[in-house]
C-alpha atoms as a PDB file:
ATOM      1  CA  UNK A   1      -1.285  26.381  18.583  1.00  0.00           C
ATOM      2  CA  UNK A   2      -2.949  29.285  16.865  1.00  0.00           C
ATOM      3  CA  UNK A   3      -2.514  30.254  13.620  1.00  0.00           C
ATOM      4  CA  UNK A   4      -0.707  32.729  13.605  1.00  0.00           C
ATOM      5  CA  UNK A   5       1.981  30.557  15.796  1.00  0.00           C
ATOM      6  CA  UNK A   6       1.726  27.735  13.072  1.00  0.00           C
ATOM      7  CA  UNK A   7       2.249  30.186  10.089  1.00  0.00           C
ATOM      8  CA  UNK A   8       5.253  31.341  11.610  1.00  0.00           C
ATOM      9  CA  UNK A   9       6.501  28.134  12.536  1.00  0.00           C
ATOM     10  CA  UNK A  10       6.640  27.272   8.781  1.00  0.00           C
ATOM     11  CA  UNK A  11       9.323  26.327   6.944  1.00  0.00           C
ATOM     12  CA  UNK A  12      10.846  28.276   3.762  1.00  0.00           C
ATOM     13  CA  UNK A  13       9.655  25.551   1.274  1.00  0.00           C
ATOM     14  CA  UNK A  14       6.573  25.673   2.949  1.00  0.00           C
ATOM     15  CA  UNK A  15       6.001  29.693   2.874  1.00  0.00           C
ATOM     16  CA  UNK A  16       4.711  29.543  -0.808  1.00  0.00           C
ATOM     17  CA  UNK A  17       2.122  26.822  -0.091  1.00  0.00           C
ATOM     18  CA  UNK A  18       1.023  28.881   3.148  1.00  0.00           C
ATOM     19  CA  UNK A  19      -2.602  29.409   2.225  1.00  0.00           C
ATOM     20  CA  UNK A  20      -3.380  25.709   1.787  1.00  0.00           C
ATOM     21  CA  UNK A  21      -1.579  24.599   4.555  1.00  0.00           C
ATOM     22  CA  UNK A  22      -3.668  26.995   6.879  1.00  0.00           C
ATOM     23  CA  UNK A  23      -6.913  25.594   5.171  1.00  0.00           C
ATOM     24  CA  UNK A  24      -5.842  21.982   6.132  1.00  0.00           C
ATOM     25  CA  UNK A  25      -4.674  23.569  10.282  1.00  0.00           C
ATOM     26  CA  UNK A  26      -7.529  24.650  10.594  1.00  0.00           C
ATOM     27  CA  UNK A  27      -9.384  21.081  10.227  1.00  0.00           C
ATOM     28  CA  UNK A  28      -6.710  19.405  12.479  1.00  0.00           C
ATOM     29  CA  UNK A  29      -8.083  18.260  15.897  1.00  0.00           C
ATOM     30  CA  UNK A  30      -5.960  16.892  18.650  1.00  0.00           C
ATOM     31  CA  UNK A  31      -3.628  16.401  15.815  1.00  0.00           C
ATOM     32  CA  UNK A  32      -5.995  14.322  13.826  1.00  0.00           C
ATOM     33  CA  UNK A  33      -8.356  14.966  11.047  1.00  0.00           C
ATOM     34  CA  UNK A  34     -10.485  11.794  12.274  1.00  0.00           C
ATOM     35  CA  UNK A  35     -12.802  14.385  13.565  1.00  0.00           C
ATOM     36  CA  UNK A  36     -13.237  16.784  10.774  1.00  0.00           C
ATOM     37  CA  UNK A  37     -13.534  14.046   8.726  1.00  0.00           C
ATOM     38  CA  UNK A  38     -16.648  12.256  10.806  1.00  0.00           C
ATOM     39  CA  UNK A  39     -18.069  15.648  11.214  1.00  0.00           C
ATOM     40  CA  UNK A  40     -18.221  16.671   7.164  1.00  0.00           C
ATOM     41  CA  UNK A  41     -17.099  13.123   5.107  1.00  0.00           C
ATOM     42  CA  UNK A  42     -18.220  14.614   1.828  1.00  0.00           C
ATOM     43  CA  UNK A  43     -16.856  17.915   2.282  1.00  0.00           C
ATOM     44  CA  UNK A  44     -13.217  16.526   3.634  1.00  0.00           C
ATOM     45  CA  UNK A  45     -12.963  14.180   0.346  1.00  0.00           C
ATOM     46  CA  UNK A  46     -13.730  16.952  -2.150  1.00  0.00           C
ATOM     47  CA  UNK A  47     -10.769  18.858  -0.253  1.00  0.00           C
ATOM     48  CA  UNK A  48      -8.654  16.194  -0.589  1.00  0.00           C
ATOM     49  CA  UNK A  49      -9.142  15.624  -4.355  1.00  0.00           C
ATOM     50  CA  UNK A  50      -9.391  19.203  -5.004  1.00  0.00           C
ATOM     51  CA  UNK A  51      -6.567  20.860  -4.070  1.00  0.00           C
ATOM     52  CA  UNK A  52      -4.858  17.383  -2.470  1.00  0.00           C
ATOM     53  CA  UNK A  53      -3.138  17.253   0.393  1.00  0.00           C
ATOM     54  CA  UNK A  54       0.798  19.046   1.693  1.00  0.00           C
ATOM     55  CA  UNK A  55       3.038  16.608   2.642  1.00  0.00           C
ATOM     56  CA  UNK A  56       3.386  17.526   6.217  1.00  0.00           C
ATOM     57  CA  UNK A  57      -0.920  16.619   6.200  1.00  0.00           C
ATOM     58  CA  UNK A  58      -0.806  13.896   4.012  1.00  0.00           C
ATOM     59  CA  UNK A  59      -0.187  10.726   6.333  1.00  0.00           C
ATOM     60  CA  UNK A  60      -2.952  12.410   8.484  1.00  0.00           C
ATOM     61  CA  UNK A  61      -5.538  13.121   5.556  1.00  0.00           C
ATOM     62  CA  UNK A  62      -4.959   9.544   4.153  1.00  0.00           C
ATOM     63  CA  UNK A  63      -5.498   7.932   7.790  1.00  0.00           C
ATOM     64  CA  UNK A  64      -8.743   9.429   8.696  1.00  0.00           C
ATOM     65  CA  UNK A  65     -10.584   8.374   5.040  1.00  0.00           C
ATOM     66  CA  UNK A  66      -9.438   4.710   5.526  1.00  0.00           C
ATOM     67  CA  UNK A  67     -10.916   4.962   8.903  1.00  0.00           C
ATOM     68  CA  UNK A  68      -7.429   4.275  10.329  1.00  0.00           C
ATOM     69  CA  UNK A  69      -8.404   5.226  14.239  1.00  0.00           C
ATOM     70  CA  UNK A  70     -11.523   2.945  13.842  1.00  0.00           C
ATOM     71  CA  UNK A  71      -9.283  -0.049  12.914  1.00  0.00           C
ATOM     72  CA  UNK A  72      -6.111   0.525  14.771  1.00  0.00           C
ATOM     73  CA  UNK A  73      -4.709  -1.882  17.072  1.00  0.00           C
ATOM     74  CA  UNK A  74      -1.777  -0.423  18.748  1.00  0.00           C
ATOM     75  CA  UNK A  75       0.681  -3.101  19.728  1.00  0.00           C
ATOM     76  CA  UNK A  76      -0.262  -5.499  17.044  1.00  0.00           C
ATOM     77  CA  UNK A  77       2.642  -4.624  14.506  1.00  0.00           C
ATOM     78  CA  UNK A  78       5.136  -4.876  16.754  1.00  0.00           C
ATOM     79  CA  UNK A  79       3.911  -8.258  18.405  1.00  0.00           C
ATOM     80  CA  UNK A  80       3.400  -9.904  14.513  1.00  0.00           C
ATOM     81  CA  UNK A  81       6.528  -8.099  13.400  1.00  0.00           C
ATOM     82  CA  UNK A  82       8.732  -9.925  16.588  1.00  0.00           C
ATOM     83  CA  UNK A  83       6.728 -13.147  16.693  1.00  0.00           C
ATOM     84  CA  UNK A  84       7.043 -13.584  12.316  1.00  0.00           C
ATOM     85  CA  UNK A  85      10.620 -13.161  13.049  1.00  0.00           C
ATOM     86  CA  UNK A  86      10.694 -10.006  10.568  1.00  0.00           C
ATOM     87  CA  UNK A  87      12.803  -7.344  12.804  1.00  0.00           C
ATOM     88  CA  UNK A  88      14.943 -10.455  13.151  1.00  0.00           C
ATOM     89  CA  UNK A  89      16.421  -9.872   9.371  1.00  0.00           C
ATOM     90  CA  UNK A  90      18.808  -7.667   7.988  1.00  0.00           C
ATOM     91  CA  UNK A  91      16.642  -6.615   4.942  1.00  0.00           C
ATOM     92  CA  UNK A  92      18.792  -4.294   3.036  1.00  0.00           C
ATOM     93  CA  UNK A  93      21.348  -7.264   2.899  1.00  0.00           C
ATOM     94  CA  UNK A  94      21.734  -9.880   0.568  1.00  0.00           C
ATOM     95  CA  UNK A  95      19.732 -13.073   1.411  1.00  0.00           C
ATOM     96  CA  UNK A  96      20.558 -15.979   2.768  1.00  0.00           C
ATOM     97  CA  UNK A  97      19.985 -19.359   0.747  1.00  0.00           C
ATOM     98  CA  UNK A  98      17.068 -21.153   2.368  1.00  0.00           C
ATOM     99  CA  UNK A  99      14.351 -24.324   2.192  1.00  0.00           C
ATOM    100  CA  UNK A 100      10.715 -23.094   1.935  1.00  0.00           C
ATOM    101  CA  UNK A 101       8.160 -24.847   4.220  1.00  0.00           C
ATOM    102  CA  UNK A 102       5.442 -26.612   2.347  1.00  0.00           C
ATOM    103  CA  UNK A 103       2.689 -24.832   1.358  1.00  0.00           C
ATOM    104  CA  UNK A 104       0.456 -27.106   3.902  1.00  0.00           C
ATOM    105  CA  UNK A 105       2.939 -26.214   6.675  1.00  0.00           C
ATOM    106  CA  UNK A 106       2.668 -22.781   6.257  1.00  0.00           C
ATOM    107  CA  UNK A 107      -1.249 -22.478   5.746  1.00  0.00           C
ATOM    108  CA  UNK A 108      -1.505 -24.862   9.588  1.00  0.00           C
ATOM    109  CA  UNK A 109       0.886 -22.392  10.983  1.00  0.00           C
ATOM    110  CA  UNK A 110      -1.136 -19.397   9.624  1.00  0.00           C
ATOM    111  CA  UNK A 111      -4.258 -20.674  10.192  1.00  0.00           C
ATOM    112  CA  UNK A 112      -3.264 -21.653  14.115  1.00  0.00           C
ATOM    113  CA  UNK A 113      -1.865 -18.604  14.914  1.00  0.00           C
ATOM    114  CA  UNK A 114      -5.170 -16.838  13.252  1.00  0.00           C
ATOM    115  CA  UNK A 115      -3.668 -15.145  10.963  1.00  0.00           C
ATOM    116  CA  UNK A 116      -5.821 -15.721   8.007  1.00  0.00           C
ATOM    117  CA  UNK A 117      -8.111 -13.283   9.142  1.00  0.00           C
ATOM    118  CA  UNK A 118      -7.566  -8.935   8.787  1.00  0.00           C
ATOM    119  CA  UNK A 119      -5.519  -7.909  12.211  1.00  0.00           C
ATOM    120  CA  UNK A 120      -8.274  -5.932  13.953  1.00  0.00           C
ATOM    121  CA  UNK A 121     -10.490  -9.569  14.107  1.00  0.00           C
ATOM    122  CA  UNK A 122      -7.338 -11.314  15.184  1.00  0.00           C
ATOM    123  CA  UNK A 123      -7.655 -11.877  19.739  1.00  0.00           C
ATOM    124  CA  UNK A 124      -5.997  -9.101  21.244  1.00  0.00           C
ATOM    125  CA  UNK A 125      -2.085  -9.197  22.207  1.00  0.00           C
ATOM    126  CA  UNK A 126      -2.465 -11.429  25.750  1.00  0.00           C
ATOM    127  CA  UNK A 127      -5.022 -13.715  24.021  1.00  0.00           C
ATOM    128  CA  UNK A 128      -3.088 -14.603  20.900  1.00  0.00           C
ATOM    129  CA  UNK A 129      -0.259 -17.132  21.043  1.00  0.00           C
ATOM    130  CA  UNK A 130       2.955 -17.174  20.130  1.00  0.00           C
ATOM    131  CA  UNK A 131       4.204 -17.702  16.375  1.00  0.00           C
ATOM    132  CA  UNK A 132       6.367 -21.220  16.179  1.00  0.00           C
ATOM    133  CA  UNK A 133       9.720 -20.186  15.565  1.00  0.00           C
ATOM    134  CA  UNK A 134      11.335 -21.347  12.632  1.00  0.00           C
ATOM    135  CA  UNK A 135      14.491 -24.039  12.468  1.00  0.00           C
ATOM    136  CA  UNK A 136      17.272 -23.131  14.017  1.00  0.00           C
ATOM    137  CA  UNK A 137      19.091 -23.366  10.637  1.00  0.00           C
ATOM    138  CA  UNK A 138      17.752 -20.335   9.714  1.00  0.00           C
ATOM    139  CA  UNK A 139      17.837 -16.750  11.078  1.00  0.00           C
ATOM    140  CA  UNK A 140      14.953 -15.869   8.749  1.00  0.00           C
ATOM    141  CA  UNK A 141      11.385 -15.844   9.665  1.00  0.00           C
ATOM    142  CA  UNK A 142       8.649 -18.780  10.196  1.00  0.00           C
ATOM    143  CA  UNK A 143       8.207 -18.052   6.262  1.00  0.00           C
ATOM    144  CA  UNK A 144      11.562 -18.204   4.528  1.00  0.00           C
ATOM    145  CA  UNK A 145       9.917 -18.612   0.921  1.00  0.00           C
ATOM    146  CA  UNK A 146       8.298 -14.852   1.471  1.00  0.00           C
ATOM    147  CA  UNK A 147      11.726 -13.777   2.718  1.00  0.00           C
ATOM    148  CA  UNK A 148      13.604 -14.919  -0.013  1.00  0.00           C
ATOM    149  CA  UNK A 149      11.274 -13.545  -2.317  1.00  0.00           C
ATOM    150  CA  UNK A 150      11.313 -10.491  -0.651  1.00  0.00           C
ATOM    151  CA  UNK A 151      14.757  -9.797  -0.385  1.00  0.00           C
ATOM    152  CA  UNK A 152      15.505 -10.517  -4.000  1.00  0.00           C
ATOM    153  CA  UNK A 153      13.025  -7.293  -4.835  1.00  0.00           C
ATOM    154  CA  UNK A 154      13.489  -4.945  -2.121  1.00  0.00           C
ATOM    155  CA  UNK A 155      16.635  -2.886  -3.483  1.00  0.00           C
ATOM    156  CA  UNK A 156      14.829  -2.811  -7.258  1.00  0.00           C
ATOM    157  CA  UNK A 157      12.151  -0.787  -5.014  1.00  0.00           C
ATOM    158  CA  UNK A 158      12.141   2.985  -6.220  1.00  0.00           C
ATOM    159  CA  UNK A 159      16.195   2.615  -6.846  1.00  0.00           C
ATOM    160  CA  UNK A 160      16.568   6.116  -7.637  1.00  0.00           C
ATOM    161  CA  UNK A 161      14.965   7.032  -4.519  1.00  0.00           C
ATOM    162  CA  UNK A 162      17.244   8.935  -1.879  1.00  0.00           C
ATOM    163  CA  UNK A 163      14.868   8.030   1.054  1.00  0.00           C
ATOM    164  CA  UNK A 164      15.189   3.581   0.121  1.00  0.00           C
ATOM    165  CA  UNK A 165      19.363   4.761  -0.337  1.00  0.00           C
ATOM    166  CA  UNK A 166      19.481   4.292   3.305  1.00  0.00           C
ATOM    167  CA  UNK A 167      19.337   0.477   4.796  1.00  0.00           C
ATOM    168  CA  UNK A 168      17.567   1.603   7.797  1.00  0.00           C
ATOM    169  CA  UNK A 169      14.409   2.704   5.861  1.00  0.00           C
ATOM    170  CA  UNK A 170      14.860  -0.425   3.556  1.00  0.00           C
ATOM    171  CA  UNK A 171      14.545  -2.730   6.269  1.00  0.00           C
ATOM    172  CA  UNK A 172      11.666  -0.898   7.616  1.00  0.00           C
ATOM    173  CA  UNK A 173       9.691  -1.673   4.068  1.00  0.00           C
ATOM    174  CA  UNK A 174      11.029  -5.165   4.616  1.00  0.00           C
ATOM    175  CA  UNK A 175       9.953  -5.310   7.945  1.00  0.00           C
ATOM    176  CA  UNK A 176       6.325  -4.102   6.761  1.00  0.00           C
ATOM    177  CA  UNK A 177       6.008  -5.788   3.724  1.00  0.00           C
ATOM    178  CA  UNK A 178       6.879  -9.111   5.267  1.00  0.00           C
ATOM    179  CA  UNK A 179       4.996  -8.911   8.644  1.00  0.00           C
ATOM    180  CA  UNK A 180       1.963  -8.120   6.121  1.00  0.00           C
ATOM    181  CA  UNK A 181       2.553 -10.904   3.698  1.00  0.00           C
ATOM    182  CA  UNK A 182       3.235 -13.911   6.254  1.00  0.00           C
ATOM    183  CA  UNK A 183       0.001 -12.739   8.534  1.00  0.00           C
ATOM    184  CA  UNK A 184      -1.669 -13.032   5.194  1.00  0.00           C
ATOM    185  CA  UNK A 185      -0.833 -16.449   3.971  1.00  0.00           C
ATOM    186  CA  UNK A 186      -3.640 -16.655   1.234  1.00  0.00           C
ATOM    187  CA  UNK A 187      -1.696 -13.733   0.280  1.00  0.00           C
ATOM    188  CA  UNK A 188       1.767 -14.176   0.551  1.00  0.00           C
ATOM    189  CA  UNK A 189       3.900 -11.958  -0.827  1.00  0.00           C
ATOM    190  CA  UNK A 190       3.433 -10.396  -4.367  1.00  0.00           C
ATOM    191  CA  UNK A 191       5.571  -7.899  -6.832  1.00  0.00           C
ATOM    192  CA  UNK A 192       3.901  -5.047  -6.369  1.00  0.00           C
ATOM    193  CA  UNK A 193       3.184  -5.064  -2.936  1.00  0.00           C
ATOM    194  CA  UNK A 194       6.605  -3.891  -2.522  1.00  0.00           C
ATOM    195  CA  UNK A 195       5.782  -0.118  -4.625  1.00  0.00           C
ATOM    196  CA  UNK A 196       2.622   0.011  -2.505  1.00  0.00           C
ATOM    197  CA  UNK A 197       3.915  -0.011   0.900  1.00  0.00           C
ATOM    198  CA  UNK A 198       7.252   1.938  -0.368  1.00  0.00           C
ATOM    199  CA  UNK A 199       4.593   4.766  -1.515  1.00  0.00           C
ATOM    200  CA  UNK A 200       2.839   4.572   2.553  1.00  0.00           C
ATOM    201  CA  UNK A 201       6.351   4.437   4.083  1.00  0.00           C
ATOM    202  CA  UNK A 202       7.935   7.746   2.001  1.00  0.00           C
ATOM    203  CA  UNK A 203       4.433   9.540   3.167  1.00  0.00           C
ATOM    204  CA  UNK A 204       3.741   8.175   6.910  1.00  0.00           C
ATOM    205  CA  UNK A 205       7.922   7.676   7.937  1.00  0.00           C
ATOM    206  CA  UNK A 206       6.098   4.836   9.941  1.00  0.00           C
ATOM    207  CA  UNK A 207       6.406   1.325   9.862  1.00  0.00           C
ATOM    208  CA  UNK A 208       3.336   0.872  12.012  1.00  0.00           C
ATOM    209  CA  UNK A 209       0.628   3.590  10.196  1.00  0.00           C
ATOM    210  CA  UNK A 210       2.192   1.873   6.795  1.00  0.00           C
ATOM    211  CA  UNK A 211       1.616  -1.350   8.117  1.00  0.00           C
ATOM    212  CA  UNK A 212      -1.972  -0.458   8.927  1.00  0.00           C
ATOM    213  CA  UNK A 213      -3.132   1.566   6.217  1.00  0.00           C
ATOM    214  CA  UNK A 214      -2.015  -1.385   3.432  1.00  0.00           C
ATOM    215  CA  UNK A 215      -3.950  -3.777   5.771  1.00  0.00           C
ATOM    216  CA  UNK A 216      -7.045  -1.679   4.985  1.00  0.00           C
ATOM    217  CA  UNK A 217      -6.431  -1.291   1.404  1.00  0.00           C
ATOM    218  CA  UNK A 218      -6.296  -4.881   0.659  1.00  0.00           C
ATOM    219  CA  UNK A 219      -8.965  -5.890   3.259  1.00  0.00           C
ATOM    220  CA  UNK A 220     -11.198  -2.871   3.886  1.00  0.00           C
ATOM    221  CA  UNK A 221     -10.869  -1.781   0.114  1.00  0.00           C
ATOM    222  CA  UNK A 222     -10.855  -4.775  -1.576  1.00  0.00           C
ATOM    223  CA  UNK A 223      -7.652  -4.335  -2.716  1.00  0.00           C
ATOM    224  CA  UNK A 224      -6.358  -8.070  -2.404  1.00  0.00           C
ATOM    225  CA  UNK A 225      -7.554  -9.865  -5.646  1.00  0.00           C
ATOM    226  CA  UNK A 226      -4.810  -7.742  -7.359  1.00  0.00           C
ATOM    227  CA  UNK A 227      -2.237 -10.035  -5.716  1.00  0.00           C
ATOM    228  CA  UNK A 228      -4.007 -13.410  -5.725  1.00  0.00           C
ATOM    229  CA  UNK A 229      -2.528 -15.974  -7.300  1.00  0.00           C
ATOM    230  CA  UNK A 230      -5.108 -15.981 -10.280  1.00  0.00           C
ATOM    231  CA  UNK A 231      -5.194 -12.238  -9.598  1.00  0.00           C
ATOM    232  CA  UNK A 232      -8.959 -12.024 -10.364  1.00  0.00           C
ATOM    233  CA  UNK A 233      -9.042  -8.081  -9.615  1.00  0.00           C
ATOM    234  CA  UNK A 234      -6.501  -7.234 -11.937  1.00  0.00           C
ATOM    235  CA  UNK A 235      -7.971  -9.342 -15.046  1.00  0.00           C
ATOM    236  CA  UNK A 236     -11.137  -7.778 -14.052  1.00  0.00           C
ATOM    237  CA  UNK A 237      -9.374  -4.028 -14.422  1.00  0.00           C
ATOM    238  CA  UNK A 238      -7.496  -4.833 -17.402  1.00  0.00           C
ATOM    239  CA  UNK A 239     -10.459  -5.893 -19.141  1.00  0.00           C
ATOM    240  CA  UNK A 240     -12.714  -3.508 -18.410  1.00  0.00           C
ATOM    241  CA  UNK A 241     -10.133  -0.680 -19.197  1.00  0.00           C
ATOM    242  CA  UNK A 242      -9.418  -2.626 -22.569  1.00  0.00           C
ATOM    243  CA  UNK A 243     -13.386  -1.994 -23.235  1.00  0.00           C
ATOM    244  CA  UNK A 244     -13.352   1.553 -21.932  1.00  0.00           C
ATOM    245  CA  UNK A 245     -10.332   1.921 -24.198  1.00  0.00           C
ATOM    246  CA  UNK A 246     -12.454   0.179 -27.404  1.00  0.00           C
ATOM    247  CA  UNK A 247     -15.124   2.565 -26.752  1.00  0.00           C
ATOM    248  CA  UNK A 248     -13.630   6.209 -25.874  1.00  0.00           C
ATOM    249  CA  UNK A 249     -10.454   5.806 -27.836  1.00  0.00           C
ATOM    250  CA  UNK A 250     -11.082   3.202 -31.055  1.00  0.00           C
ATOM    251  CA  UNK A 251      -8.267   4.231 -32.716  1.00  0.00           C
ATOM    252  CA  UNK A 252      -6.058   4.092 -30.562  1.00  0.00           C
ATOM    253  CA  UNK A 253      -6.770   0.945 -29.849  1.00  0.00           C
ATOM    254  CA  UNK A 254      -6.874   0.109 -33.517  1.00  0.00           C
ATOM    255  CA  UNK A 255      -3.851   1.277 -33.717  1.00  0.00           C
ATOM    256  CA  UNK A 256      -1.693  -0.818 -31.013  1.00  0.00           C
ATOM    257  CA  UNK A 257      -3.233  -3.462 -32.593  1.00  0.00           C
ATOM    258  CA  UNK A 258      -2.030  -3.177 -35.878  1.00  0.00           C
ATOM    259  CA  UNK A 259       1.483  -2.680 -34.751  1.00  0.00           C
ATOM    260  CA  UNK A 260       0.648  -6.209 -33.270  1.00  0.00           C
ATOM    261  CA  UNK A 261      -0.197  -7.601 -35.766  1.00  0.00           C
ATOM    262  CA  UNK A 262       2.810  -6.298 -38.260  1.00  0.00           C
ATOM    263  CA  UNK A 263       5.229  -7.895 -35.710  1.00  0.00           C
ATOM    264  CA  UNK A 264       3.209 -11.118 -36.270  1.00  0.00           C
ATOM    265  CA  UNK A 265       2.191 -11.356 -32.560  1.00  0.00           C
ATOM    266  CA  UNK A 266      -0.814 -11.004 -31.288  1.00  0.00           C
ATOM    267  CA  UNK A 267      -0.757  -9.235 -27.581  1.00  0.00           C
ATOM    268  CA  UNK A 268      -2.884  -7.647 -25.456  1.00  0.00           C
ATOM    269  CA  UNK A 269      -1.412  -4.511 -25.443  1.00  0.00           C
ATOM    270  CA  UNK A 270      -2.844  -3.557 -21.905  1.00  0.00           C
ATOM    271  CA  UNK A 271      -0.340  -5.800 -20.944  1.00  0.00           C
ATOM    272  CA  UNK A 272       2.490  -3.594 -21.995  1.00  0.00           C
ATOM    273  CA  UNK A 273       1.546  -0.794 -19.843  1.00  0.00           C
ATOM    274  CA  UNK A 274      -1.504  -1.280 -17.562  1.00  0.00           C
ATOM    275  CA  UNK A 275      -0.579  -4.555 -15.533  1.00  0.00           C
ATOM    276  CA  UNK A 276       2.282  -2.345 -13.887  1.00  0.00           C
ATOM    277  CA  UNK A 277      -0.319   0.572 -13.506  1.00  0.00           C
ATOM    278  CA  UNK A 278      -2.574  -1.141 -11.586  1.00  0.00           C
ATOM    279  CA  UNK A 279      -0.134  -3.601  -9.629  1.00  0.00           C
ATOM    280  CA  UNK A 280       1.558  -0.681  -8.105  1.00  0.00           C
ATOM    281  CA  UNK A 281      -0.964   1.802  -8.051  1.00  0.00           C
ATOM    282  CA  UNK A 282       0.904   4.109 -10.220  1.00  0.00           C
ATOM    283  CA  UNK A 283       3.993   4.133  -8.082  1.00  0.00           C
ATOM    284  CA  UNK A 284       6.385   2.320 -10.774  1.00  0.00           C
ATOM    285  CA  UNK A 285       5.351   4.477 -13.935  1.00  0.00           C
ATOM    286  CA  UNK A 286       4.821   8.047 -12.737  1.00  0.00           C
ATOM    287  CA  UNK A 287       6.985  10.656 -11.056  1.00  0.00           C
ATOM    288  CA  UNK A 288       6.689  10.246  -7.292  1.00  0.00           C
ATOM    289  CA  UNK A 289       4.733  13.673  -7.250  1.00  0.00           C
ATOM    290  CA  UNK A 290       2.529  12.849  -9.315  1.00  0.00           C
ATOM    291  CA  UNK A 291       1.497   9.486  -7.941  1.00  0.00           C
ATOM    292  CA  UNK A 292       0.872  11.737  -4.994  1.00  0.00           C
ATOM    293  CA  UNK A 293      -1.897  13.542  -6.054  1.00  0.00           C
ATOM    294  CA  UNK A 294      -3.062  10.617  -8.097  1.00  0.00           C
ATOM    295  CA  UNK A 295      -3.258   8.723  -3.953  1.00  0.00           C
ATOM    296  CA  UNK A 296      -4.853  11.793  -2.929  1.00  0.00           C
ATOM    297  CA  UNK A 297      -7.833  11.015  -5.354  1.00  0.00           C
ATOM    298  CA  UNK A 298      -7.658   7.352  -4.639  1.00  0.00           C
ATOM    299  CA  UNK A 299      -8.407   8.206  -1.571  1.00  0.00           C
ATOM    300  CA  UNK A 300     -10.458  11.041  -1.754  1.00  0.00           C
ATOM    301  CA  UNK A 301     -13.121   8.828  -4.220  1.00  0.00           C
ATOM    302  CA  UNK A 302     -13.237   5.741  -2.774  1.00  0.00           C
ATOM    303  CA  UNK A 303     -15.452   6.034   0.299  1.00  0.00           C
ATOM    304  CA  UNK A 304     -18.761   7.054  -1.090  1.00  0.00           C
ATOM    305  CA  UNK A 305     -19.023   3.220  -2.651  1.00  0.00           C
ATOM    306  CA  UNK A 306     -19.015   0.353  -1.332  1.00  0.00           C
ATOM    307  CA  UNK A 307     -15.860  -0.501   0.392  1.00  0.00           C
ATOM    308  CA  UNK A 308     -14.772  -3.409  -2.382  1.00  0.00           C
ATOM    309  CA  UNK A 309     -16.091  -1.399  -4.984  1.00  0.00           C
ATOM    310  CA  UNK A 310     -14.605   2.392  -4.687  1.00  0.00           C
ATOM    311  CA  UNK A 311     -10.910   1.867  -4.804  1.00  0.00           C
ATOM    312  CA  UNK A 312     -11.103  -0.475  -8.025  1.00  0.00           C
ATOM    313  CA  UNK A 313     -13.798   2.137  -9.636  1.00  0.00           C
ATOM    314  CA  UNK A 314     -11.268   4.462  -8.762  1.00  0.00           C
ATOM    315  CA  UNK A 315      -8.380   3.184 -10.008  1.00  0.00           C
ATOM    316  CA  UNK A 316     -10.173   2.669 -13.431  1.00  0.00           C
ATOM    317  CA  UNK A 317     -11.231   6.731 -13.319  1.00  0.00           C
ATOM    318  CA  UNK A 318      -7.478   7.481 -13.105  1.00  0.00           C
ATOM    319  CA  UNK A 319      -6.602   5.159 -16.050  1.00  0.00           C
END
């Protein structure tokens, strides 16, 4: 397509962003910006956190700076998703009362089907075997405790969303979310979690690019330790943003505390704002356009560090 022939194939919302859309055509190749992005890293990421990214680009800007092509195992959603037992649930509906396996069931059962490990080290779709299916007193998956937990937070996911109004997108974030938290048993499943992939699925429409590109957050970018059980990451943010806070803004700080301290509590008021910050990357407490552009420097800024390091460095930046 030329572009000329793109231009014209435009939409009338998209007419008025026509010169930035062209910029970002003219980078596509094959329908990917893998390419572009291999060819000029630096230059890609300071167009990306620039002028950010239209939504018709987006999904395929945020893929090639996680290295999404590099990683990608095609198949592997679907065959986790089936053998977990996760398309097997009606997500948007109300749950089902059920027994949790013990904790050492389900790590033996993780750890057997090797799913401990990120899903592009996991043996390829005819070596792996076959999930144990769970009791036949169930129709949930082989890990009913993540169900259960995941059902009860699914519809308080962007509520005033139009695109989660319709069950067949909400049980495609269930289907994600839980396919990602039982092949992840260290993990599990986390609030939080559920604003992070609901951001990927409203940008991607894709259950299987969502499912990817949170399996590199977490593993490629270090993103995990937010939703540990002692979630080390996020005391590690919070902490250091408290001390950014103490040194750039005193009295604000100052401040908070002294409204503390005339309530005769003593708080840390980070906890009244930046725990849901950080746990959802923005998606809970900003407008959904905003968060946007705030994901289009996430990603943008994150790949000239370290992989463990650049997302939380970034996430700090945006605070």
């Amino acid at each position: 397509m030329t572009v000329q022939e793109f231009v014209q194939a435009l939409s009338t919302s998209e007419s008025s962003d026509k010169e930035r859309l062209i910029r970002w055509f003219k980078l596509l190749n094959d329908g990917d910006f893998t390419d572009s992005y291999n060819g000029d890293s630096n230059g890609f990421r300071s167009l990306l956190g620039r002028i950010g990214a239209p939504p018709r680009f987006r999904a395929l800007c945020w893929r090639a700076v996680m290295g999404w092509r590099e990683h990608l195992r095609p198949g592997t959603y679907a065959q986790l998703c089936s053998g977990l037992r996760g398309d097997k649930v009606a997500w948007s509906s109300t749950p089902e009362a059920v027994t949790p396996p013990s904790k050492s069931g389900r790590q033996k059962a993780a750890t057997e089907q090797g799913l401990d490990s990120p899903p592009w080290n996991r043996p390829t779709q005819e070596q792996q075997p076959s999930p144990s299916v769970a009791s036949s007193h169930t129709r949930l998956a082989v890990y009913p405790s993540i169900a259960a937990d995941l059902h009860r937070d699914l519809r308080r996911t962007f509520p005033g969303s139009d695109y989660f109004n319709k069950d067949s997108n909400l049980d495609a974030l269930g289907r994600v979310i839980y396919t990602f938290a039982a092949s992840n048993s260290y993990l599990g499943y986390c609030q939080g979690m559920n604003f992070v992939s609901g951001m990927l699925l409203q940008v991607t429409h894709s259950e299987d690019d969502t499912f990817w590109l949170l399996c590199l957050l977490m593993h490629r970018h270090n993103l995990a330790p937010l939703f540990t059980v002692d979630k080390a990451l996020l005391s590690l943010l919070k902490f250091t943003f408290t001390r950014l806070l103490e040194t750039q803004l005193p009295h604000l700080v100052n401040h908070f505390r002294s409204i503390s301290e005339a309530e005769g509590i003593i708080i840390d008021v980070t906890d009244m704002y930046a725990t849901k910050w950080f746990m959802t990357l923005f998606a809970y407490s900003l407008p959904f356009s905003t968060v946007l552009r705030l994901w289009d420097f996430l990603f943008a800024s994150c790949p000239p560090l370290p992989p463990h390091l650049g997302f939380p460095r970034s996430l700090l930046l945006l605070s």
